[in-house]
N, C-alpha and C. Protein backbone atom coordinates (compact mmCIF):
# COMPACT_ATOMS: atom_id res chain seq x y z
N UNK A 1 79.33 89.41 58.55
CA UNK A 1 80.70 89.50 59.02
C UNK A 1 80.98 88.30 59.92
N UNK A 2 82.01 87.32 59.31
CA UNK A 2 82.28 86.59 60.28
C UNK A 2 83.72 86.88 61.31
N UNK A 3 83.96 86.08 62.25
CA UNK A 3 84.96 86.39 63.49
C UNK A 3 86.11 85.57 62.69
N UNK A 4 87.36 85.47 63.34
CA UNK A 4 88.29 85.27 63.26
C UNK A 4 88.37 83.95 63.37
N UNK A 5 88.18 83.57 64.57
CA UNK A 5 87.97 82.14 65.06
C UNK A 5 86.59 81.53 63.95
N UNK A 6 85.48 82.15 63.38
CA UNK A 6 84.93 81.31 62.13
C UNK A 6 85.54 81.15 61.13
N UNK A 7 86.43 82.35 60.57
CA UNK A 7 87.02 81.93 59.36
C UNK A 7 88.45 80.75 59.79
N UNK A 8 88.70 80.94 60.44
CA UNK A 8 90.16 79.70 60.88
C UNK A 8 89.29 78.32 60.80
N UNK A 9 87.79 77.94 61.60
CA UNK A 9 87.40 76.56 61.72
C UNK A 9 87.09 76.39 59.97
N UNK A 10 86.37 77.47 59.38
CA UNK A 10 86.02 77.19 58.12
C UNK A 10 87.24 76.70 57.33
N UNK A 11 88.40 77.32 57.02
CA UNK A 11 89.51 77.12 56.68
C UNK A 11 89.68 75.42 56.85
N UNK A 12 90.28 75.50 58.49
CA UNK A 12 90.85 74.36 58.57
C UNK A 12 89.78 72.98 58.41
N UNK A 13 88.71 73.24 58.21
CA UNK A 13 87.17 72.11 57.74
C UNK A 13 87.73 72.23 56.15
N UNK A 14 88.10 72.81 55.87
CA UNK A 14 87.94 73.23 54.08
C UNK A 14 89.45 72.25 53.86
N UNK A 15 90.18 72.07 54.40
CA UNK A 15 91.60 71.83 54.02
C UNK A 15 91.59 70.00 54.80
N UNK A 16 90.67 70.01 55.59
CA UNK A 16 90.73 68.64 56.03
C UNK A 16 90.01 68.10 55.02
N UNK A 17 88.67 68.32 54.37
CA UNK A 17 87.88 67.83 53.65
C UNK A 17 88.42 68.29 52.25
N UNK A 18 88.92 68.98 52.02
CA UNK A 18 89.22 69.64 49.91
C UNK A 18 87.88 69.97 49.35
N UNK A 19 87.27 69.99 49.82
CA UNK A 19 85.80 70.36 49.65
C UNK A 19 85.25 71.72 49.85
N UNK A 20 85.03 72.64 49.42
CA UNK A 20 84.84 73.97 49.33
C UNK A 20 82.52 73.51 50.39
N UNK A 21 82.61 72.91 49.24
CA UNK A 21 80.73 72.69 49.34
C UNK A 21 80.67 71.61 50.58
N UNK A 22 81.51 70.51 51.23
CA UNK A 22 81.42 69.58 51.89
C UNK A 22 81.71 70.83 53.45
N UNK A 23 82.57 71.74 53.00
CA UNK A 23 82.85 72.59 54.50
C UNK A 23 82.06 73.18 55.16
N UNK A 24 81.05 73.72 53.75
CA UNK A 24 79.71 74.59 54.36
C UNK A 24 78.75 73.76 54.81
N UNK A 25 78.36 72.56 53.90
CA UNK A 25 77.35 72.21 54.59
C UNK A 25 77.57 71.40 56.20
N UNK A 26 78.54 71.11 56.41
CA UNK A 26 78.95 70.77 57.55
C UNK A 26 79.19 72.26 58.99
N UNK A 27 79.35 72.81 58.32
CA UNK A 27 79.83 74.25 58.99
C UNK A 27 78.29 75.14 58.84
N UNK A 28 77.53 75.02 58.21
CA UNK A 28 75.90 75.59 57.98
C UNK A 28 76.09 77.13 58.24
N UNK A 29 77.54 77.50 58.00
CA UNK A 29 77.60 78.94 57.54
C UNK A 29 78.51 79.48 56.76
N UNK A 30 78.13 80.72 56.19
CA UNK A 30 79.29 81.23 55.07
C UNK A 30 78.49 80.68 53.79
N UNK A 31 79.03 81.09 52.49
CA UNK A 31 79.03 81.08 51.57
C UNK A 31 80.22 80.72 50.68
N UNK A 32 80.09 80.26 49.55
CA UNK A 32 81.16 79.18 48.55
C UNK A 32 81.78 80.92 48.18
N UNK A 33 81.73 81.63 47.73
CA UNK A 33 81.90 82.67 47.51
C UNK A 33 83.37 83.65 48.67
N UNK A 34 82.39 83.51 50.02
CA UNK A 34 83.24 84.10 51.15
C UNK A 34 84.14 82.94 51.41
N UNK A 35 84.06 81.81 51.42
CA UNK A 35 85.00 80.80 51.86
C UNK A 35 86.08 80.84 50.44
N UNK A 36 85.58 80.63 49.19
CA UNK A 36 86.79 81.04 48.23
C UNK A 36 87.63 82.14 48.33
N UNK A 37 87.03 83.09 49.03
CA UNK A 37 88.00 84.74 49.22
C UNK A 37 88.72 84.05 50.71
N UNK A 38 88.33 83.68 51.53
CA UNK A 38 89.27 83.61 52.67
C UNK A 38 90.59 82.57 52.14
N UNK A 39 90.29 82.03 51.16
CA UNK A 39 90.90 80.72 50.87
C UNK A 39 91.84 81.59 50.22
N UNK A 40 91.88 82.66 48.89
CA UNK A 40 92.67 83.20 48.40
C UNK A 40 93.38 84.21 49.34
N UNK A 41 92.75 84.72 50.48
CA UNK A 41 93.43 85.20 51.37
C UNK A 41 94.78 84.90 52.02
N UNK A 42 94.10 83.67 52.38
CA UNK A 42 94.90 82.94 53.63
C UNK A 42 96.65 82.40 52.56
N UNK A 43 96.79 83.02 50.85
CA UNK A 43 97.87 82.62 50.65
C UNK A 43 99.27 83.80 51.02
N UNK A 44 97.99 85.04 50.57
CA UNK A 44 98.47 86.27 50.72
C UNK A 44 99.51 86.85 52.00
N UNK A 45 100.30 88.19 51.81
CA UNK A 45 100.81 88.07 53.13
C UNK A 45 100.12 89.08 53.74
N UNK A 46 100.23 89.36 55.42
CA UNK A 46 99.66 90.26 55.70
C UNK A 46 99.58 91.71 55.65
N UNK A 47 98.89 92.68 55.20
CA UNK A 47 99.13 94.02 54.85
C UNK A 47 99.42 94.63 56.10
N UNK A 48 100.57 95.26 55.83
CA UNK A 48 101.08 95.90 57.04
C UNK A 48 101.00 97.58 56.67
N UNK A 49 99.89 98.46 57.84
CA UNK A 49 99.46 99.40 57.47
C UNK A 49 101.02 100.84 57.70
N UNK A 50 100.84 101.34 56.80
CA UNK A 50 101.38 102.77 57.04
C UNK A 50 101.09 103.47 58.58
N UNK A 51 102.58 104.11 59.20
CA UNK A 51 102.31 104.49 60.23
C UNK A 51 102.05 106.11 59.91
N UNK A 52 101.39 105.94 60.67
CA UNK A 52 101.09 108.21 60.87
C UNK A 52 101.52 108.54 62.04
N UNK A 53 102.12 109.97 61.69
CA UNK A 53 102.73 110.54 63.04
C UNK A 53 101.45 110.88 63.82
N UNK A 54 102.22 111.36 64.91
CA UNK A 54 100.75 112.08 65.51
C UNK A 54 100.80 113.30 65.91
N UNK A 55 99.49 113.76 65.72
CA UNK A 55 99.61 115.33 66.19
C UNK A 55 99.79 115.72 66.49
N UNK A 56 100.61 116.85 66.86
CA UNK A 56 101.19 117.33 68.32
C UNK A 56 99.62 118.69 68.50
N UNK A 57 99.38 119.19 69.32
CA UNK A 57 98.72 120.15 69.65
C UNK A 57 99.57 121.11 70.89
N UNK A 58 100.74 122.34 70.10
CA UNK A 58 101.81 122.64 71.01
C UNK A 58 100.71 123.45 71.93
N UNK A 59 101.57 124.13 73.29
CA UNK A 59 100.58 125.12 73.50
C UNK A 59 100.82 126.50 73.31
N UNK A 60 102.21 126.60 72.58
CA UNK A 60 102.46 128.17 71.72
C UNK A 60 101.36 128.08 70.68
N UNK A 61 101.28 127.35 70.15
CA UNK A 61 100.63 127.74 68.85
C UNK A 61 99.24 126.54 68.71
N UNK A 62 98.19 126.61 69.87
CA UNK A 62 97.25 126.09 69.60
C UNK A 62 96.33 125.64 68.42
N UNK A 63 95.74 124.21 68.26
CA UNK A 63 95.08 124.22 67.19
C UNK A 63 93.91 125.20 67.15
N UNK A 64 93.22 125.14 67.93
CA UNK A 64 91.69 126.19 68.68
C UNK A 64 92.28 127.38 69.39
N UNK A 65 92.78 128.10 68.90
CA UNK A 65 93.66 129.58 69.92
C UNK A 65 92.11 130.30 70.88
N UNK A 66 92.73 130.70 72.08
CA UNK A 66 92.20 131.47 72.72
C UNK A 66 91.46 132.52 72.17
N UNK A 67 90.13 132.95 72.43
CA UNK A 67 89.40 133.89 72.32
C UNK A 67 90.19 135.16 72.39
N UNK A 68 90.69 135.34 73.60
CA UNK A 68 92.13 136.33 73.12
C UNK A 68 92.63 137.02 71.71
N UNK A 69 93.46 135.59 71.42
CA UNK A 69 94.23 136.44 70.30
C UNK A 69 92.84 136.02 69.29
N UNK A 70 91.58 135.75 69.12
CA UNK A 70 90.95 135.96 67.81
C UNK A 70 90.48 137.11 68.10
N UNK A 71 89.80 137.75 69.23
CA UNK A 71 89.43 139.40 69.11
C UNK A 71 90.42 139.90 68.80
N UNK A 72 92.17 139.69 69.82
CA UNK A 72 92.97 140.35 69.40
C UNK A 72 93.00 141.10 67.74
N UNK A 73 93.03 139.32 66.92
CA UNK A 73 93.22 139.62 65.40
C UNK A 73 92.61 140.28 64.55
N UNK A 74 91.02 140.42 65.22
CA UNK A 74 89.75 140.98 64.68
C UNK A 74 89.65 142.29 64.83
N UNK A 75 90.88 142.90 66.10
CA UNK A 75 90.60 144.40 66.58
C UNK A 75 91.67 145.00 65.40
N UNK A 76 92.72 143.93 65.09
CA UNK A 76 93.59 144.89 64.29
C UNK A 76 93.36 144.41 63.31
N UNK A 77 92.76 143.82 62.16
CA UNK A 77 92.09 144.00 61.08
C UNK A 77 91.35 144.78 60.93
N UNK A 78 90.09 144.97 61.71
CA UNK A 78 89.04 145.50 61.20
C UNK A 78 88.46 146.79 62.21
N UNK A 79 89.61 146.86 62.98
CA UNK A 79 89.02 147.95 63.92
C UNK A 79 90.46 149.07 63.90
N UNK A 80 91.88 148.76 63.52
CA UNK A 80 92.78 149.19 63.39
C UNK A 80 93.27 149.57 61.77
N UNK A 81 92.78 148.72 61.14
CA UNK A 81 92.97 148.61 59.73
C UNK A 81 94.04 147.79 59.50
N UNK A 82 94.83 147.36 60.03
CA UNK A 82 95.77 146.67 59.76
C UNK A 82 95.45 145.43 58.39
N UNK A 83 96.35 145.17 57.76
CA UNK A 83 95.97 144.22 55.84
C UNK A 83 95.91 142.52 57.12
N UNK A 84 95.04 141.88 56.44
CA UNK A 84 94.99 140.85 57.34
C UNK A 84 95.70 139.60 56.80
N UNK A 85 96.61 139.93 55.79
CA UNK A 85 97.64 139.03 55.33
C UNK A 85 98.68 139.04 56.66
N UNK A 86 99.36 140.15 56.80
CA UNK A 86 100.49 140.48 57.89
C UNK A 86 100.21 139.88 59.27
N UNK A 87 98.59 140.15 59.26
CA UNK A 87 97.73 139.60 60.51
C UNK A 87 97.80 138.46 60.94
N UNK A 88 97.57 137.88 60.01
CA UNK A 88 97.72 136.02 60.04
C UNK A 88 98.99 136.02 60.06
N UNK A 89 99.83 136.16 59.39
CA UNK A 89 101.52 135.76 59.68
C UNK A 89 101.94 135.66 60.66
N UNK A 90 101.52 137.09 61.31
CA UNK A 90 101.78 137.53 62.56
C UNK A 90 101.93 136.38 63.41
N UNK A 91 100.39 136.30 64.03
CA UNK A 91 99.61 135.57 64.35
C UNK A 91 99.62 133.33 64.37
N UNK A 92 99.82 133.45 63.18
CA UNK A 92 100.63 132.33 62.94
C UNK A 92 99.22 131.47 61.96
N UNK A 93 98.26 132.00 62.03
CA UNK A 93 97.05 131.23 61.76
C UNK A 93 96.47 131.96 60.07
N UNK A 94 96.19 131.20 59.78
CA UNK A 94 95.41 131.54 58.13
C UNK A 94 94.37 132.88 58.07
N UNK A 95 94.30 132.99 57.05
CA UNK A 95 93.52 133.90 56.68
C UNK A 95 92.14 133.89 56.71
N UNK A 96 91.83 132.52 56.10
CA UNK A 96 90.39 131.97 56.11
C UNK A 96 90.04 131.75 57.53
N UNK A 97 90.56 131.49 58.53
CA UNK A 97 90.95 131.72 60.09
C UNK A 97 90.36 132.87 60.63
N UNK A 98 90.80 133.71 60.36
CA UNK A 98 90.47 135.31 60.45
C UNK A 98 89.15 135.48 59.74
N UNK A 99 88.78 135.25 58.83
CA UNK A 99 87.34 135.29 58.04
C UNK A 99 86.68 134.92 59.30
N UNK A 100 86.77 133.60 59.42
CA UNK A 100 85.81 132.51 59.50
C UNK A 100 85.72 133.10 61.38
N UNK A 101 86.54 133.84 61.78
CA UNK A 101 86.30 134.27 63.20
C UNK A 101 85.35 135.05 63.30
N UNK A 102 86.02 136.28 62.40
CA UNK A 102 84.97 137.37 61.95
C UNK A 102 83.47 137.11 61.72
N UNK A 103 83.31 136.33 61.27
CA UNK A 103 81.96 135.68 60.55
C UNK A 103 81.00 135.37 61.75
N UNK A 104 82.00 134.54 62.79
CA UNK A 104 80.92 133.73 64.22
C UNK A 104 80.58 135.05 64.58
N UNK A 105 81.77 136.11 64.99
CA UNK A 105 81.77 137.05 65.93
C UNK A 105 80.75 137.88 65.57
N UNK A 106 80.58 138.23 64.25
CA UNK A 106 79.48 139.08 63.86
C UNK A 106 78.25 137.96 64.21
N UNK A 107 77.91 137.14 63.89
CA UNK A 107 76.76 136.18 63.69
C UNK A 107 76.44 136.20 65.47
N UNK A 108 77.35 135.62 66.00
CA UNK A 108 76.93 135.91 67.85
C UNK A 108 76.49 137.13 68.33
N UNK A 109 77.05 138.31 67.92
CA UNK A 109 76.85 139.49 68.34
C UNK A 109 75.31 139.81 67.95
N UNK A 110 75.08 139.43 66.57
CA UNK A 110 73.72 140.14 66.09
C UNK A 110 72.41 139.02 66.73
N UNK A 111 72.87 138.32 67.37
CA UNK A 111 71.45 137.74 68.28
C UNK A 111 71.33 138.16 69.46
């Protein structure tokens, strides 16, 4: 990996001389190969990346919810009977959510 400031001296050695092979051996780094890609580079324009929003993490509706409402959810699924579709709605969080709570909670408990 070269720096920024190597590929610019390589460049501008390459464009003073027209010499792809006269740049390197003067420059005693890089390759005819990497100096031809910077060369096809440098016609290109610059890729300008896609922005992403950003996450919000509210605190009504946490990404990681309180221990709270996951016993909460766990007492009325599986200790109330309540269908754990309604549960999650409720709740605001998935189903696989509710599994995957269930799952630690049993797994912690039985050690």
């Amino acid at each position: 990996m070269y720096s920024k400031e190597q590929k610019d001296i390589a460049l501008r050695l390459y464009h003073q001389t027209e010499s792809v092979t006269k740049a390197i051996r003067i420059l005693g780094y890089s390759t005819r190969r990497n100096l031809y890609k910077w060369i096809s580079e440098e016609k290109l324009p610059p890729k300008i990346r896609k922005e992403y929003p950003t996450v919000d993490n509210p605190s009504k509706h946490p990404r990681n919810p309180p221990l709270e409402i996951k016993l909460d959810a766990l007492h009325r699924c599986y200790e109330l009977g309540e269908n754990i579709k309604y549960v999650s709605e409720d709740i605001g969080y998935s189903r696989a959510s509710i599994y995957k709570w269930r799952k630690r909670y049993l797994k912690v408990s039985a050690q």
